[in-house]
C-alpha atoms as a PDB file:
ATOM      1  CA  UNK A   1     110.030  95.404 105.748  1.00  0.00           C
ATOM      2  CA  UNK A   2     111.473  98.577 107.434  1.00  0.00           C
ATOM      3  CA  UNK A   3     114.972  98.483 109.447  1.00  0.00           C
ATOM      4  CA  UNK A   4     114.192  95.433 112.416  1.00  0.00           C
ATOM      5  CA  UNK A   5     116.282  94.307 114.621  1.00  0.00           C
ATOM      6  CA  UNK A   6     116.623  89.958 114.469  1.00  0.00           C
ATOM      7  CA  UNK A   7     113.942  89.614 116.877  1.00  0.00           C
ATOM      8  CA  UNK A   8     111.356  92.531 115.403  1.00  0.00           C
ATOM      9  CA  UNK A   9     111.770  91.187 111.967  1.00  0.00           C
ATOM     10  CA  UNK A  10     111.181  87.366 113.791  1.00  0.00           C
ATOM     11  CA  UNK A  11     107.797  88.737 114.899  1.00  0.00           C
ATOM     12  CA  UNK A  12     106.677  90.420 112.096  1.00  0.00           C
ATOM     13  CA  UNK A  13     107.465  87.297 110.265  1.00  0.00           C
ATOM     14  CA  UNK A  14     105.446  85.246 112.671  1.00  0.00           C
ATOM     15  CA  UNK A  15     102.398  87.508 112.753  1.00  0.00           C
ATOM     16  CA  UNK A  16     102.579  87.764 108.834  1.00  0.00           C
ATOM     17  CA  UNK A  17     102.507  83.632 109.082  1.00  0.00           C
ATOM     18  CA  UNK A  18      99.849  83.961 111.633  1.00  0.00           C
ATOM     19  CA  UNK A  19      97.669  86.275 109.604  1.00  0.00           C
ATOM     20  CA  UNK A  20      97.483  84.446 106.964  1.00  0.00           C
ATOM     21  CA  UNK A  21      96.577  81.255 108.272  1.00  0.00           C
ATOM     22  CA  UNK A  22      93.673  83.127 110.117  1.00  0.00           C
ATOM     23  CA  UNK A  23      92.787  84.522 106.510  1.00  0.00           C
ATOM     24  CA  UNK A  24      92.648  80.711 105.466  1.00  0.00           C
ATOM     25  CA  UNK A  25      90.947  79.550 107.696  1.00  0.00           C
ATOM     26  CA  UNK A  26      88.216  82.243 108.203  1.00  0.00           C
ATOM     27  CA  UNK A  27      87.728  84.245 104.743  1.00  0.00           C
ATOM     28  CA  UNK A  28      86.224  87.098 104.312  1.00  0.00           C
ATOM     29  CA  UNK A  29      87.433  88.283 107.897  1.00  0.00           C
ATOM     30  CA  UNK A  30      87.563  92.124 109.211  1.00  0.00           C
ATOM     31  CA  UNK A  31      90.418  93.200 110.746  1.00  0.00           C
ATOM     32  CA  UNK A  32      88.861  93.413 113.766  1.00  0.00           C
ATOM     33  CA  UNK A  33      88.462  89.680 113.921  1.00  0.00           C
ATOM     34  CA  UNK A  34      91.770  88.772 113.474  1.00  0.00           C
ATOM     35  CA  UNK A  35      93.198  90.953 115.725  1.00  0.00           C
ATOM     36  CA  UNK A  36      91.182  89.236 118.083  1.00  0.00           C
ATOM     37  CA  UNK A  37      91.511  85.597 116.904  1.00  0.00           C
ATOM     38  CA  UNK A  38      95.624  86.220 116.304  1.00  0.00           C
ATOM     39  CA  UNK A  39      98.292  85.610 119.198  1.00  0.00           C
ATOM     40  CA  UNK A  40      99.819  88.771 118.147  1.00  0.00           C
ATOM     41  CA  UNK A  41     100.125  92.386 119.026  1.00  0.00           C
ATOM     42  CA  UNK A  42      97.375  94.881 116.800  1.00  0.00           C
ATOM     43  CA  UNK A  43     100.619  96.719 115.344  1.00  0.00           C
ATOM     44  CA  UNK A  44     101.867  93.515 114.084  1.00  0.00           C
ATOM     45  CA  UNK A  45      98.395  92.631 112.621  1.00  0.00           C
ATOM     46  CA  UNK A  46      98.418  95.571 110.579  1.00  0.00           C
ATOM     47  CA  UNK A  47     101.605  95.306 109.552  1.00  0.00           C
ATOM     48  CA  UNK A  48     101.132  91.854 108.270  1.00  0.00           C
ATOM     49  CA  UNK A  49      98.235  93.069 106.324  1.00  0.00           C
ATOM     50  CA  UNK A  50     100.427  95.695 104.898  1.00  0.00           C
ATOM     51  CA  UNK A  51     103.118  92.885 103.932  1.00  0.00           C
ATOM     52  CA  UNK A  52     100.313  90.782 102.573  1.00  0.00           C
ATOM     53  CA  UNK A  53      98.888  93.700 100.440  1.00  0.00           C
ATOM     54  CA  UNK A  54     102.146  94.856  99.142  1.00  0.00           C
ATOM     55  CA  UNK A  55     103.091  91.025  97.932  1.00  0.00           C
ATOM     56  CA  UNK A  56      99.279  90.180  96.333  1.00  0.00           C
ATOM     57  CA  UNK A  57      98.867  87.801  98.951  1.00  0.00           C
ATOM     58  CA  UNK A  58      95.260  88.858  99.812  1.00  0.00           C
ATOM     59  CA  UNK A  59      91.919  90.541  98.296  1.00  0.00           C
ATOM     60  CA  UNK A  60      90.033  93.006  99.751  1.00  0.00           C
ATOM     61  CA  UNK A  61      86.351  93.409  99.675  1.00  0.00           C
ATOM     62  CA  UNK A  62      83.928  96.038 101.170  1.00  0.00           C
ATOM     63  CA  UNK A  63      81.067  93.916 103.182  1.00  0.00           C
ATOM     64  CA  UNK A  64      77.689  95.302 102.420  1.00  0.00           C
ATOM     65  CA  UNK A  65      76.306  94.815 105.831  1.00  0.00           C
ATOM     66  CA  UNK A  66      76.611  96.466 108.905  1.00  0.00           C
ATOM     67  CA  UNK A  67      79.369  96.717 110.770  1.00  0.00           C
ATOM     68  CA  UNK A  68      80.704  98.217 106.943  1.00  0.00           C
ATOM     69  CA  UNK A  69      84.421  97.614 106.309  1.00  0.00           C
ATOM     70  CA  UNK A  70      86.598  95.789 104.290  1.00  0.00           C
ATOM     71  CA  UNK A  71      86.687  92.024 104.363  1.00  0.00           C
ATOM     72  CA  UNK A  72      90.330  90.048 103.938  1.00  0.00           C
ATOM     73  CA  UNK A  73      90.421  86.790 102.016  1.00  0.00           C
ATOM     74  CA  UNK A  74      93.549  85.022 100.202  1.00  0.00           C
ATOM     75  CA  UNK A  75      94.429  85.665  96.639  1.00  0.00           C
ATOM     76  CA  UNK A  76      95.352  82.249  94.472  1.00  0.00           C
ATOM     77  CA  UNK A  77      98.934  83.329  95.300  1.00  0.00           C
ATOM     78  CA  UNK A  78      98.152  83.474  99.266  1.00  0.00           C
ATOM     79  CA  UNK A  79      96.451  80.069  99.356  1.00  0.00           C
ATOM     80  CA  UNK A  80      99.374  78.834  97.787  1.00  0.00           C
ATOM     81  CA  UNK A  81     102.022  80.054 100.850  1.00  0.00           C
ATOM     82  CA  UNK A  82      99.062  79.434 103.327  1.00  0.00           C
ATOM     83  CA  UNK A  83      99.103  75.513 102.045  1.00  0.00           C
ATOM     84  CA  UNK A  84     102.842  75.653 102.541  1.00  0.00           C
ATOM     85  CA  UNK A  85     102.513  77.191 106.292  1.00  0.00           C
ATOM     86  CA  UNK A  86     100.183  74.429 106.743  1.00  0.00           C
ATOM     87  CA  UNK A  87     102.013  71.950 105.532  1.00  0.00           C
ATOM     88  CA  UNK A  88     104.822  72.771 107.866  1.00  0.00           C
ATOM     89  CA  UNK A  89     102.956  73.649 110.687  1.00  0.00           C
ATOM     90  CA  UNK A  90     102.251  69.802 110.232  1.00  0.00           C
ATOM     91  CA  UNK A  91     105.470  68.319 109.826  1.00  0.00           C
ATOM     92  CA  UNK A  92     106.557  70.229 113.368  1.00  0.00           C
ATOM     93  CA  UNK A  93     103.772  68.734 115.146  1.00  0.00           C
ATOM     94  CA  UNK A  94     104.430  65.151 114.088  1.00  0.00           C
END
């Protein structure tokens, strides 16, 4: 992550949790989708994708149907932290 202030590295942090839990939860996603199914800014999206990509968190694949584009989904190691953001995302609603 690039120089942040507390509160822009906060939300780059949040909408890297968020992404990924959108990946989990709807594979095979364009980015389009989950800017639109994220609470969080498009800048932040692709930034989070960025993160993701740069730490092997996700896997990219070109969909062969129209609209064309690449399609995110989790690597092993990204369903691993997505189970973990799940798993606390449940103890803090209990």
């Amino acid at each position: 992550m690039s120089q942040l202030t507390p509160t822009d590295h906060f939300d780059e942090l949040t909408a890297i949790v968020r992404f990924l839990l959108y990946i989990k939860r709807h594979p095979k996603s364009g980015i389009t989708e989950i800017i639109k199914g994220t609470p969080a800014g498009q800048r932040a999206i692709y930034s989070a994708k960025e993160y993701a990509q740069e730490n092997k968190l996700i896997d990219i694949t070109m969909k062969t149907t129209i609209p064309y584009g690449p399609q995110y989904s989790l690597s092993d190691k990204g369903k691993k932290v997505a189970s973990y953001l799940e798993e606390i995302q449940k103890l803090l609603e209990h």
